[in-house]
Protein backbone atom coordinates (compact mmCIF):
# COMPACT_ATOMS: atom_id res chain seq x y z
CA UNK A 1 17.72 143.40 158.81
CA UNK A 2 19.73 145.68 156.87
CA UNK A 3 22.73 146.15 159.74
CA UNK A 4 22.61 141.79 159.77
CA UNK A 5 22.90 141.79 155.89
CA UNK A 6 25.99 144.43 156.32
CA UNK A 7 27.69 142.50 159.02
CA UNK A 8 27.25 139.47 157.18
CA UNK A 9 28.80 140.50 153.52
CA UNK A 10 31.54 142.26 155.95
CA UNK A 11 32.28 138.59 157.21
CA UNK A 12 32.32 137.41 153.53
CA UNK A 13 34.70 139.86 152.34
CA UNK A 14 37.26 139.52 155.53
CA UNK A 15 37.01 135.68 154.46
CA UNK A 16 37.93 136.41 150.88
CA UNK A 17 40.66 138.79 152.10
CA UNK A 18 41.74 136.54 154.05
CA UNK A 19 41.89 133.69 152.08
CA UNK A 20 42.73 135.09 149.02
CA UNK A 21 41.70 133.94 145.46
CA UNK A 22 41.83 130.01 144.59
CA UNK A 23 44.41 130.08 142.35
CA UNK A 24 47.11 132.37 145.03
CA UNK A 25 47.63 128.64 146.23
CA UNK A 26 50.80 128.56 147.56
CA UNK A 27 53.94 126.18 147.49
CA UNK A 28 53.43 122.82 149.39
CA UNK A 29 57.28 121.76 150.37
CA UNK A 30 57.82 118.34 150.98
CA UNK A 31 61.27 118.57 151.42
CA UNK A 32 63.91 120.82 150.91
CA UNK A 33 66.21 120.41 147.58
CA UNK A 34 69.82 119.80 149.93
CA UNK A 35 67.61 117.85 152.02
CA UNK A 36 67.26 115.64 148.85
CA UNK A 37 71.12 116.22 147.50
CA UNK A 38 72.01 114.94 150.71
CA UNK A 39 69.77 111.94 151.20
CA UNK A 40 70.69 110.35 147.98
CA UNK A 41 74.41 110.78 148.84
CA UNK A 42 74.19 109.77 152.41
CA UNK A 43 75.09 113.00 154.14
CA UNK A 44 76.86 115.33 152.06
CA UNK A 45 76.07 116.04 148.25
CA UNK A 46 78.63 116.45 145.57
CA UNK A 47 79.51 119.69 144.15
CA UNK A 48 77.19 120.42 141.40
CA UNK A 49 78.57 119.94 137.91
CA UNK A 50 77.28 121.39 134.92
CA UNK A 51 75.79 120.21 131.91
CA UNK A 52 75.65 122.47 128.99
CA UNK A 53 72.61 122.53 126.88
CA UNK A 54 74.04 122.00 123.66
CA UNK A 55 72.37 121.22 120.28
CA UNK A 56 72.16 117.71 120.92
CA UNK A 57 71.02 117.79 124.22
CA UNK A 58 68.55 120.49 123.35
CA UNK A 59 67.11 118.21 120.36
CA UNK A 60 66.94 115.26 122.93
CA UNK A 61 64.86 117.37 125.78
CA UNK A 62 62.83 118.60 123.45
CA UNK A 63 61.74 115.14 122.56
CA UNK A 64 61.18 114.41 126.38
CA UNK A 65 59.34 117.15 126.74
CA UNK A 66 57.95 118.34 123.56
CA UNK A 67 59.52 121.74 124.82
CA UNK A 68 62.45 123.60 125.06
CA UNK A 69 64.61 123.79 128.71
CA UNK A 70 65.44 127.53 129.17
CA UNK A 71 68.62 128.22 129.96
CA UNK A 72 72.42 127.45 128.66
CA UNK A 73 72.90 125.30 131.16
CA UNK A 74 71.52 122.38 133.86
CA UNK A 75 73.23 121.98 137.24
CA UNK A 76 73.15 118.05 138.39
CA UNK A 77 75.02 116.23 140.85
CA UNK A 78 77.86 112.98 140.85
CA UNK A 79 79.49 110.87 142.59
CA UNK A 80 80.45 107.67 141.29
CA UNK A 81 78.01 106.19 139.00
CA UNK A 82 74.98 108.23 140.60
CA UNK A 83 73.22 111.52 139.29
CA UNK A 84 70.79 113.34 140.97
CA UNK A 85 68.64 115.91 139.55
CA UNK A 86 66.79 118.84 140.77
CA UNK A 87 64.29 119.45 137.84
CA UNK A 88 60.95 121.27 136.77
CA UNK A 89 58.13 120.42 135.05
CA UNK A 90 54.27 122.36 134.40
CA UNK A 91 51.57 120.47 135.84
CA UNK A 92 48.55 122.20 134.71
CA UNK A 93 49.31 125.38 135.31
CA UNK A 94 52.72 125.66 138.17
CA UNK A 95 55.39 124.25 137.94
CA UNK A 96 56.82 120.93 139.74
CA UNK A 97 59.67 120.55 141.44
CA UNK A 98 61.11 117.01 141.71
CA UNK A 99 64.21 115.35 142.37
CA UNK A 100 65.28 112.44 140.99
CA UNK A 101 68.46 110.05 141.62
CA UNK A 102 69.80 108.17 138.68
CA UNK A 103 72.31 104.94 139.05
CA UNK A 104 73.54 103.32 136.74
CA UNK A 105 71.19 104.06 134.41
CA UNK A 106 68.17 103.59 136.28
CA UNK A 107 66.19 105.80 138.32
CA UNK A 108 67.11 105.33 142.20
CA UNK A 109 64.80 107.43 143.28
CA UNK A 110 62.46 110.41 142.60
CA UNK A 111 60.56 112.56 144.73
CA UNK A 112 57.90 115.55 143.91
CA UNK A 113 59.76 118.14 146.71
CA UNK A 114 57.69 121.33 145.89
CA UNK A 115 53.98 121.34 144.61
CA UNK A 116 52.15 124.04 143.43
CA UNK A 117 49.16 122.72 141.74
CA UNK A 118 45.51 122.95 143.19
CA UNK A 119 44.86 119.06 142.36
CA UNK A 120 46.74 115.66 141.64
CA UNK A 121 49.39 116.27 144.87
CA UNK A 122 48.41 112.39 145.46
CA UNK A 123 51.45 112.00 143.23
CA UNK A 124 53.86 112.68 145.97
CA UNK A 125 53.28 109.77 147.40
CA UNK A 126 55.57 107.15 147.53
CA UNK A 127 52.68 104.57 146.53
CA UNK A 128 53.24 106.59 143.42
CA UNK A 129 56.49 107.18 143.27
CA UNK A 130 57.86 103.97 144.26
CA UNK A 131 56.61 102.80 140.70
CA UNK A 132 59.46 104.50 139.05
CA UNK A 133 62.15 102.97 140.38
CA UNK A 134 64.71 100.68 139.09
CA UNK A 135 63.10 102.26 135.00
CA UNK A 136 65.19 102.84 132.58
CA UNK A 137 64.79 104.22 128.94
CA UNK A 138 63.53 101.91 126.39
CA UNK A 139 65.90 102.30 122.21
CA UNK A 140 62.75 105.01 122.00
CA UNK A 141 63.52 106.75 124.95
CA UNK A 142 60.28 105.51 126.62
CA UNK A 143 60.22 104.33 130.21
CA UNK A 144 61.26 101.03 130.38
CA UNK A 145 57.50 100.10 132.05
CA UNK A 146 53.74 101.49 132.50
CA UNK A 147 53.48 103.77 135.46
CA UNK A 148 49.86 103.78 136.97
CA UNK A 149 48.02 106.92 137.04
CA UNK A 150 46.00 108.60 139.65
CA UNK A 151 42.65 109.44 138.81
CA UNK A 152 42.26 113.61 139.09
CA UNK A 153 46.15 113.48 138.79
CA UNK A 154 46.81 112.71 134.83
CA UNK A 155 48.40 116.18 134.15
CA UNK A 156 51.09 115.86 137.66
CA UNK A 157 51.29 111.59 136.75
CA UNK A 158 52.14 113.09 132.99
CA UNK A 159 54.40 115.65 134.75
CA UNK A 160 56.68 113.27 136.43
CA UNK A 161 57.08 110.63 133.70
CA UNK A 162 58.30 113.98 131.51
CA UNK A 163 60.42 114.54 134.31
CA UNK A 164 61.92 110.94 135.10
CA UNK A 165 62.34 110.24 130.83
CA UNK A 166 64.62 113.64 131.11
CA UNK A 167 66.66 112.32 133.99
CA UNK A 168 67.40 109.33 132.71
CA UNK A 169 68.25 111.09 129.35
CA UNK A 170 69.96 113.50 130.57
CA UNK A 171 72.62 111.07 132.65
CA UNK A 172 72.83 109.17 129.39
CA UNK A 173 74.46 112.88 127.83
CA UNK A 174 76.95 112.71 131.39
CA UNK A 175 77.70 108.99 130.80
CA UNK A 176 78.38 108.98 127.29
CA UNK A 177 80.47 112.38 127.31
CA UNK A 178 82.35 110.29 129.53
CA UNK A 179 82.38 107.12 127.69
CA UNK A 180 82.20 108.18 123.66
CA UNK A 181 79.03 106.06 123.71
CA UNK A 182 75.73 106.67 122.31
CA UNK A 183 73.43 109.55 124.07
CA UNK A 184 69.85 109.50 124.80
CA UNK A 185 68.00 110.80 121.71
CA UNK A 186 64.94 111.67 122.74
């Protein structure tokens, strides 16, 4: 009895080992970032341009996110009257990276492309993510509609309107540095 208890706890701990702790989950990638760049401009992507994270733009993430960005400055990518962004956002605990195509104004297209959490990945679907395009950003810098959530998912579904208010916002600061007109405010 005693060498069949041994054997089996040996089998438990060559499981754990193997497996490693819940939370060592690692990255699921659903597709590469250039993969994205160059889907959204039909082949090749733009050389990235940079926005700088100035006071204003700052005070206007901040009210998308209720958090600081890190960092002096945000890479993004144009051509014409199209964005795209490659951006970040905490889930419950990882981060999640999503990229999301702004024309005109409106969200194009967005896409969760790496997912780290342990629950809510049903958000990378495009029964999910199909609801965000053609939104825009409401005088209170609200999505112009409701998105639906996914039950399980509320943190990633939170995650990703964060992440699709900043876009939008954030090609409002390219546009109106263009333009002179007003910027996204957050």
């Amino acid at each position: 009895m005693r060498r069949q208890t041994g054997w089996i706890a040996g089998l438990g701990l060559a499981l754990v080992l193997a497996l490693g702790p819940a939370d060592s989950r690692a990255a699921d990638v659903y597709q590469e970032p250039a993969a994205f760049l160059g889907e959204v401009f039909q082949g090749e992507a733009p050389d990235a341009s940079v926005l700088w994270l100035t006071e204003d733009v700052k005070r206007a993430t901040r009210g998308v996110l209720g958090h600081d960005l890190k960092g002096l400055r945000l890479r993004y990518w144009r051509r014409d009257n199209r964005t795209a962004w490659i951006l970040e956002e905490i889930g419950k605990t990882k981060p999640i990276t999503t990229g999301i195509a702004v024309s005109d104004g409106a969200i194009e297209r967005l896409q969760v492309l790496i997912y780290r959490e342990s629950h809510g990945w049903e958000v990378r679907h495009s029964f999910f993510t199909d609801q965000f395009k053609g939104l825009t950003l409401d005088d209170d810098a609200r999505l112009s509609e409701q998105i639906d959530g996914i039950s399980g998912a509320t943190l990633s579904v939170r995650a990703l309107e964060k992440l699709a208010r900043l876009a939008l916002c954030l090609d409002a600061h390219v546009r109106a540095a263009e333009t002179g007109t007003g910027a996204c405010n957050g």
